[in-house]
N, C-alpha and C. Protein backbone atom coordinates (compact mmCIF):
# COMPACT_ATOMS: atom_id res chain seq x y z
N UNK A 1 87.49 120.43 97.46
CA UNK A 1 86.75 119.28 97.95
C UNK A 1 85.26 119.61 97.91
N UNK A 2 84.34 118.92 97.35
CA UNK A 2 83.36 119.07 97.47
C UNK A 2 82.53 119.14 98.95
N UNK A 3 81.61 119.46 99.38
CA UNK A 3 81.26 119.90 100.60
C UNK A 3 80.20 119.02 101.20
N UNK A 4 79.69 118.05 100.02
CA UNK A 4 78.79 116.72 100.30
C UNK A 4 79.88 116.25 100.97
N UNK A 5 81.43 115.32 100.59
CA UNK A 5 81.95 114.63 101.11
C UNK A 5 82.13 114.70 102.70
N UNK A 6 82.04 115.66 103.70
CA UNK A 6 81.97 115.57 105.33
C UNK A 6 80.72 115.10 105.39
N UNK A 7 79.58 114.93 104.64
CA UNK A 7 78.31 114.74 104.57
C UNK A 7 78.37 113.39 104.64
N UNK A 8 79.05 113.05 103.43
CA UNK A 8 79.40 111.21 103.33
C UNK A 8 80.07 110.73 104.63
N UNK A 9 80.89 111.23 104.98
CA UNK A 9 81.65 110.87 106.45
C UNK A 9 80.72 111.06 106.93
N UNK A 10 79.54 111.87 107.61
CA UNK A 10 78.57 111.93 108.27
C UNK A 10 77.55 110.63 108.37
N UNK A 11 77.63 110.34 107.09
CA UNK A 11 76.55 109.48 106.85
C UNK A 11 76.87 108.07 107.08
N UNK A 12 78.49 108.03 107.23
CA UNK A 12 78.86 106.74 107.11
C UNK A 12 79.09 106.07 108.42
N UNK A 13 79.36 107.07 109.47
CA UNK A 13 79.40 107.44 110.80
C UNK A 13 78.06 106.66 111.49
N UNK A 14 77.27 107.25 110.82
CA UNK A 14 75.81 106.60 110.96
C UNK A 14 75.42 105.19 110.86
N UNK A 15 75.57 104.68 109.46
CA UNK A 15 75.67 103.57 108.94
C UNK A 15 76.87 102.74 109.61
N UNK A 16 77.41 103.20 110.05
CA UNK A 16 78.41 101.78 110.90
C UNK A 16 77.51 101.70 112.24
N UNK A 17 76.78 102.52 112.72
CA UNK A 17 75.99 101.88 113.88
C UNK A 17 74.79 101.16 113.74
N UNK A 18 74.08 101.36 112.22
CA UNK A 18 72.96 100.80 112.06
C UNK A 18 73.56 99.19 111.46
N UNK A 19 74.49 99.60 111.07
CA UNK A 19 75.30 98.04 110.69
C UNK A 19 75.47 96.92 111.66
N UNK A 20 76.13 97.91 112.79
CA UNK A 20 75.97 96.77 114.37
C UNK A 20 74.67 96.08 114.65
N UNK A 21 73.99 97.09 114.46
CA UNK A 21 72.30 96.65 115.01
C UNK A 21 71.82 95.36 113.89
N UNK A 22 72.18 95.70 112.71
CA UNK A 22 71.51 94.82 111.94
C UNK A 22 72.11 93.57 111.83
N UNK A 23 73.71 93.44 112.40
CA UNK A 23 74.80 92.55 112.42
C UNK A 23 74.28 91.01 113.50
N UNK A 24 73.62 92.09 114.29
CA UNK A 24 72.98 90.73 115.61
C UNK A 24 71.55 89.99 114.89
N UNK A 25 71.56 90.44 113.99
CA UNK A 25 70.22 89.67 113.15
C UNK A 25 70.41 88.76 111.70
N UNK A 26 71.03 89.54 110.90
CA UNK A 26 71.73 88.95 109.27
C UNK A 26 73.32 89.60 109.30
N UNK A 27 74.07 88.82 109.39
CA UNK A 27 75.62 89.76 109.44
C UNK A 27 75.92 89.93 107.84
N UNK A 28 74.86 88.75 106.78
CA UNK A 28 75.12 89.44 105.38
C UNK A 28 74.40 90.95 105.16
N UNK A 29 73.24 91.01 105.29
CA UNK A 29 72.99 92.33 105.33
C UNK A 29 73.44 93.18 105.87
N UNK A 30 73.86 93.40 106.94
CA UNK A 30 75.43 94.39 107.44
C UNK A 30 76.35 94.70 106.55
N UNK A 31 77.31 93.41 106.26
CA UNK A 31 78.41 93.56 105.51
C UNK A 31 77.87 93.90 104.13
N UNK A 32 76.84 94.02 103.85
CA UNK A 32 76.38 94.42 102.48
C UNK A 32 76.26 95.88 102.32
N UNK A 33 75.77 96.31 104.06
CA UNK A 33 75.46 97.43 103.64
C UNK A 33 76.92 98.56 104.04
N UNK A 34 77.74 98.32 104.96
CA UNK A 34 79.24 98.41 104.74
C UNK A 34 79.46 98.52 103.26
N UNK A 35 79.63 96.98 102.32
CA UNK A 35 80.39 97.65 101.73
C UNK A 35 79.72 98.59 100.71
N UNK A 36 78.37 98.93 100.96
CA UNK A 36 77.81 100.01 99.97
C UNK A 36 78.21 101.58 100.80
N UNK A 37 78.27 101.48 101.76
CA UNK A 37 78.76 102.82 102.45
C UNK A 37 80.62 102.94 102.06
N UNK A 38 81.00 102.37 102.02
CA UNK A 38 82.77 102.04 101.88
C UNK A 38 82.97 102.83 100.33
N UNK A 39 81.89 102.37 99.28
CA UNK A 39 81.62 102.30 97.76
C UNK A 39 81.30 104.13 97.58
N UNK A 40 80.33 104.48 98.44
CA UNK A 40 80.01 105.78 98.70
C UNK A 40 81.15 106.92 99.17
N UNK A 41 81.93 106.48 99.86
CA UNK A 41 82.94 107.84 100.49
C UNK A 41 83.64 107.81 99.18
N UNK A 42 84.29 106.17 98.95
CA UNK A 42 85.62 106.09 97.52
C UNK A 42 85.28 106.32 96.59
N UNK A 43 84.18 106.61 96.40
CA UNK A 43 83.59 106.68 95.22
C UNK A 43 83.32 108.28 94.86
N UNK A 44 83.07 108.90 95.97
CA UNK A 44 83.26 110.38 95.69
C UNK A 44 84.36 110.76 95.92
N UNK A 45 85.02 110.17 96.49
CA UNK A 45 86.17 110.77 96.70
C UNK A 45 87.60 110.56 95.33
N UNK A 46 87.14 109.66 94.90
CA UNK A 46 87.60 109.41 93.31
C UNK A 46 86.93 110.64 92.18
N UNK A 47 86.10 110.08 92.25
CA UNK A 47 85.13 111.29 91.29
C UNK A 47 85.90 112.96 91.51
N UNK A 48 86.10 113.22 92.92
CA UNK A 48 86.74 114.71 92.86
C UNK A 48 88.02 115.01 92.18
N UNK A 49 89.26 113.69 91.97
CA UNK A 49 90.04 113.97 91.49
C UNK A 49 89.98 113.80 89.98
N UNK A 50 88.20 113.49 89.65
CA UNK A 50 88.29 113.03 87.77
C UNK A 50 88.11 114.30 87.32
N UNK A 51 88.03 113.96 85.85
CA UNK A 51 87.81 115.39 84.83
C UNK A 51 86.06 114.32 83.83
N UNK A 52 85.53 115.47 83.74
CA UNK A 52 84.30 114.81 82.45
C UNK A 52 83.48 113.55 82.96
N UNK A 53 83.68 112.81 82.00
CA UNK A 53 82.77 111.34 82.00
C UNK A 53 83.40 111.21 83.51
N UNK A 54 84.25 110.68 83.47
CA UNK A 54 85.20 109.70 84.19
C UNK A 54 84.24 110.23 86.00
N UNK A 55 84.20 111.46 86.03
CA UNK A 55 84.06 112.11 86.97
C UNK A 55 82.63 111.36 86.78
N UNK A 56 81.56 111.88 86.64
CA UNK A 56 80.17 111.65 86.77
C UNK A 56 79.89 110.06 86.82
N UNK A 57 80.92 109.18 86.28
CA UNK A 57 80.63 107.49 86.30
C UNK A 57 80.92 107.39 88.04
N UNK A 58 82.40 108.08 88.35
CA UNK A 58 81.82 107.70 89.79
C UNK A 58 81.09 107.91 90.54
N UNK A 59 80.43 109.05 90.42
CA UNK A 59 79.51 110.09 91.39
C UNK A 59 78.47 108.98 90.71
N UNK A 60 78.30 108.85 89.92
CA UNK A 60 76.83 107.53 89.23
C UNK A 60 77.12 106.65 90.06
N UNK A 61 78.18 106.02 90.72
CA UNK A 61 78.62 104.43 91.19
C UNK A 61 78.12 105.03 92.83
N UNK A 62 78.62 106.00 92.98
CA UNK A 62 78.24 106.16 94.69
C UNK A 62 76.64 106.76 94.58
N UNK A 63 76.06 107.30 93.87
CA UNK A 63 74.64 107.08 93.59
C UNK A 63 73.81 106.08 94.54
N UNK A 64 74.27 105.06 93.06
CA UNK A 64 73.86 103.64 93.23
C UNK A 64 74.09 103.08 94.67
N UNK A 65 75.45 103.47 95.39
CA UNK A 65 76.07 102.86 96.66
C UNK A 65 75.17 103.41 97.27
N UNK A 66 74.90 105.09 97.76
CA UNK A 66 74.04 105.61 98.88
C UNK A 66 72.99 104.66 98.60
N UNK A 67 72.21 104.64 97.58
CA UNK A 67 70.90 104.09 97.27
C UNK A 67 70.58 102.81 97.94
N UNK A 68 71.77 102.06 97.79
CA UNK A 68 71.83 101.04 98.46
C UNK A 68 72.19 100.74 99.79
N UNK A 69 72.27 101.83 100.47
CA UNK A 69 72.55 101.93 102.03
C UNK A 69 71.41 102.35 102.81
N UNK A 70 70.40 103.16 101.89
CA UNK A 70 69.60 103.53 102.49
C UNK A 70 68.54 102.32 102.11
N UNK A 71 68.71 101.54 100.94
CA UNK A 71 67.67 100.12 100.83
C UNK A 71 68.07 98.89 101.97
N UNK A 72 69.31 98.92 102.63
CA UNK A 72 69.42 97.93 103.54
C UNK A 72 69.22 98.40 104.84
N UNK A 73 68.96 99.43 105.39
CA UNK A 73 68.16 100.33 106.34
C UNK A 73 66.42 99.92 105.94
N UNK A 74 66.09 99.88 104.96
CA UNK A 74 64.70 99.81 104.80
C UNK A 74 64.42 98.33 104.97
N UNK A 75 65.38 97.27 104.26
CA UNK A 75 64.74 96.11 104.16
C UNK A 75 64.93 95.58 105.81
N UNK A 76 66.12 96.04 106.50
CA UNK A 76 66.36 95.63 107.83
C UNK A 76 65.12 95.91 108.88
N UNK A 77 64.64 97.32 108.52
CA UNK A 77 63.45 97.68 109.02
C UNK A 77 62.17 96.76 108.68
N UNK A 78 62.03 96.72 107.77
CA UNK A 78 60.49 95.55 107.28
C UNK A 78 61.14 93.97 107.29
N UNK A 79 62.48 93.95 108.02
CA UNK A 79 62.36 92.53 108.26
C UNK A 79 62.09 92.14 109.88
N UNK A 80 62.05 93.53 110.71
CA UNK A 80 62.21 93.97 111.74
C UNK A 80 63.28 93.13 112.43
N UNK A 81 64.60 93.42 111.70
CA UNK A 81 65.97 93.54 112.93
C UNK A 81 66.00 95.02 113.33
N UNK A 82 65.64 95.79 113.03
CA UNK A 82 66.31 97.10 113.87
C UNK A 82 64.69 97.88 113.59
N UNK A 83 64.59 98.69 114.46
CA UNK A 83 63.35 99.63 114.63
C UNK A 83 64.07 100.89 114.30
N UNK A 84 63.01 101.89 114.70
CA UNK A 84 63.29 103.11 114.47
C UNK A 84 64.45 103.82 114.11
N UNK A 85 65.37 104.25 113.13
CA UNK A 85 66.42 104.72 113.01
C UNK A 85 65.78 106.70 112.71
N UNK A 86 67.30 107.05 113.52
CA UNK A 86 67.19 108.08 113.79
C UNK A 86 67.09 109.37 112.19
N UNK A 87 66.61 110.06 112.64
CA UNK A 87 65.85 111.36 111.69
C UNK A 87 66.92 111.58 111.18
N UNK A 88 67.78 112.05 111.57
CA UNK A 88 68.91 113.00 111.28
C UNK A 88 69.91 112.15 110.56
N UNK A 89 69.94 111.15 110.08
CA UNK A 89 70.64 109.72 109.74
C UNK A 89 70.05 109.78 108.73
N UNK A 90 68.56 109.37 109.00
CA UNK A 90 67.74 109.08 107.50
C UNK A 90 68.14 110.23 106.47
N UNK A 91 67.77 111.53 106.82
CA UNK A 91 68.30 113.41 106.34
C UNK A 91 69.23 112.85 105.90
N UNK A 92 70.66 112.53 106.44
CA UNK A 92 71.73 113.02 105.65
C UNK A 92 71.90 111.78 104.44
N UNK A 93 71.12 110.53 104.59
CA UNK A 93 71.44 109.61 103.69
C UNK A 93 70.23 110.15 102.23
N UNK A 94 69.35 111.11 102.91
CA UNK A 94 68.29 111.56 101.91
C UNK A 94 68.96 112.70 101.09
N UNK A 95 69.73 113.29 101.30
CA UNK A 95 71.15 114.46 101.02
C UNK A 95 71.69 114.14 101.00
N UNK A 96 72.55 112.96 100.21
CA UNK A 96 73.83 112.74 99.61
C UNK A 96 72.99 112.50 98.41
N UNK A 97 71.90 111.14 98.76
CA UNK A 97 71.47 110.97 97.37
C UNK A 97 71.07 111.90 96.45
N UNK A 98 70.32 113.18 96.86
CA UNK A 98 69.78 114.31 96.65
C UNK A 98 71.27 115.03 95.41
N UNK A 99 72.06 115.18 96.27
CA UNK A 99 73.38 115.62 95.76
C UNK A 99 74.13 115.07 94.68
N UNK A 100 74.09 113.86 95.52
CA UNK A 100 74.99 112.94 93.78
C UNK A 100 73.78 112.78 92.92
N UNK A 101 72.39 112.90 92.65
CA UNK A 101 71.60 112.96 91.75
C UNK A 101 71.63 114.25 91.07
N UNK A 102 71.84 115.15 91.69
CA UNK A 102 71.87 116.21 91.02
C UNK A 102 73.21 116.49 90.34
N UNK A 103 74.31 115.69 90.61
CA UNK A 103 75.95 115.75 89.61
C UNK A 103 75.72 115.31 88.97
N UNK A 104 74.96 113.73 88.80
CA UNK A 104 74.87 113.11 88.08
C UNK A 104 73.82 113.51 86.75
N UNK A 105 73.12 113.84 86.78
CA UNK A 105 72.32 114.00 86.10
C UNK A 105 71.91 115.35 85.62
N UNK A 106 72.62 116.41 85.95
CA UNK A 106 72.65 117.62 85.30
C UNK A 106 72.79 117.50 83.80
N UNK A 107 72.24 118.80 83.52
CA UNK A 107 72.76 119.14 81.90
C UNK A 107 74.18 119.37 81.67
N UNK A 108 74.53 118.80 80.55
CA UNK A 108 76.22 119.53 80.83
C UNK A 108 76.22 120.29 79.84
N UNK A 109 77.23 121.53 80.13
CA UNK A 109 76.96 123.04 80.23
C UNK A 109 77.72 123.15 78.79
């Protein structure tokens, strides 16, 4: 098992509370950003059982998903439904992406 994935559970842990917060303001932007966190665990968690391409298209798809969890955290913020979200939240959503950018986009060997 890769060792990002408790990371993704970490992160997702997170994102279901910033989801509540943002839920009492736009409940589409919530459920949007759900299902980009949902897209992120299955999505690596698929990828571990691939071989080659197959493998790196999903780790590319949950990419895209973190990316997009941490953009509905930002836009929620500059629309001001939710203030300050916590450090250690922001970190681990800044370290997955960090991670699946670096699967993704390595040289292959």
């Amino acid at each position: 098992m890769l060792r990002i994935y408790e990371v993704v559970l970490a992160m997702a842990a997170d994102a279901a509370g910033i989801a509540e917060q943002i839920e009492r303001r736009d409940s589409d932007l919530a459920r949007q950003m759900r299902r980009a966190t949902h897209s992120v665990a299955l999505n690596v968690a698929e990828g571990m059982g691939n071989h080659g391409g197959t493998k790196r298209q999903r780790y590319a798809s949950a990419l895209g998903s973190a990316r997009e969890v941490l953009a509905c955290v930002q836009v929620a913020q500059a629309m001001r439904y939710i203030g300050a979200v916590d450090a250690q939240a922001l970190d681990r959503m800044d370290h997955v992406i960090a991670t699946l950018g670096r699967l993704v986009y390595r040289r292959a060997s």
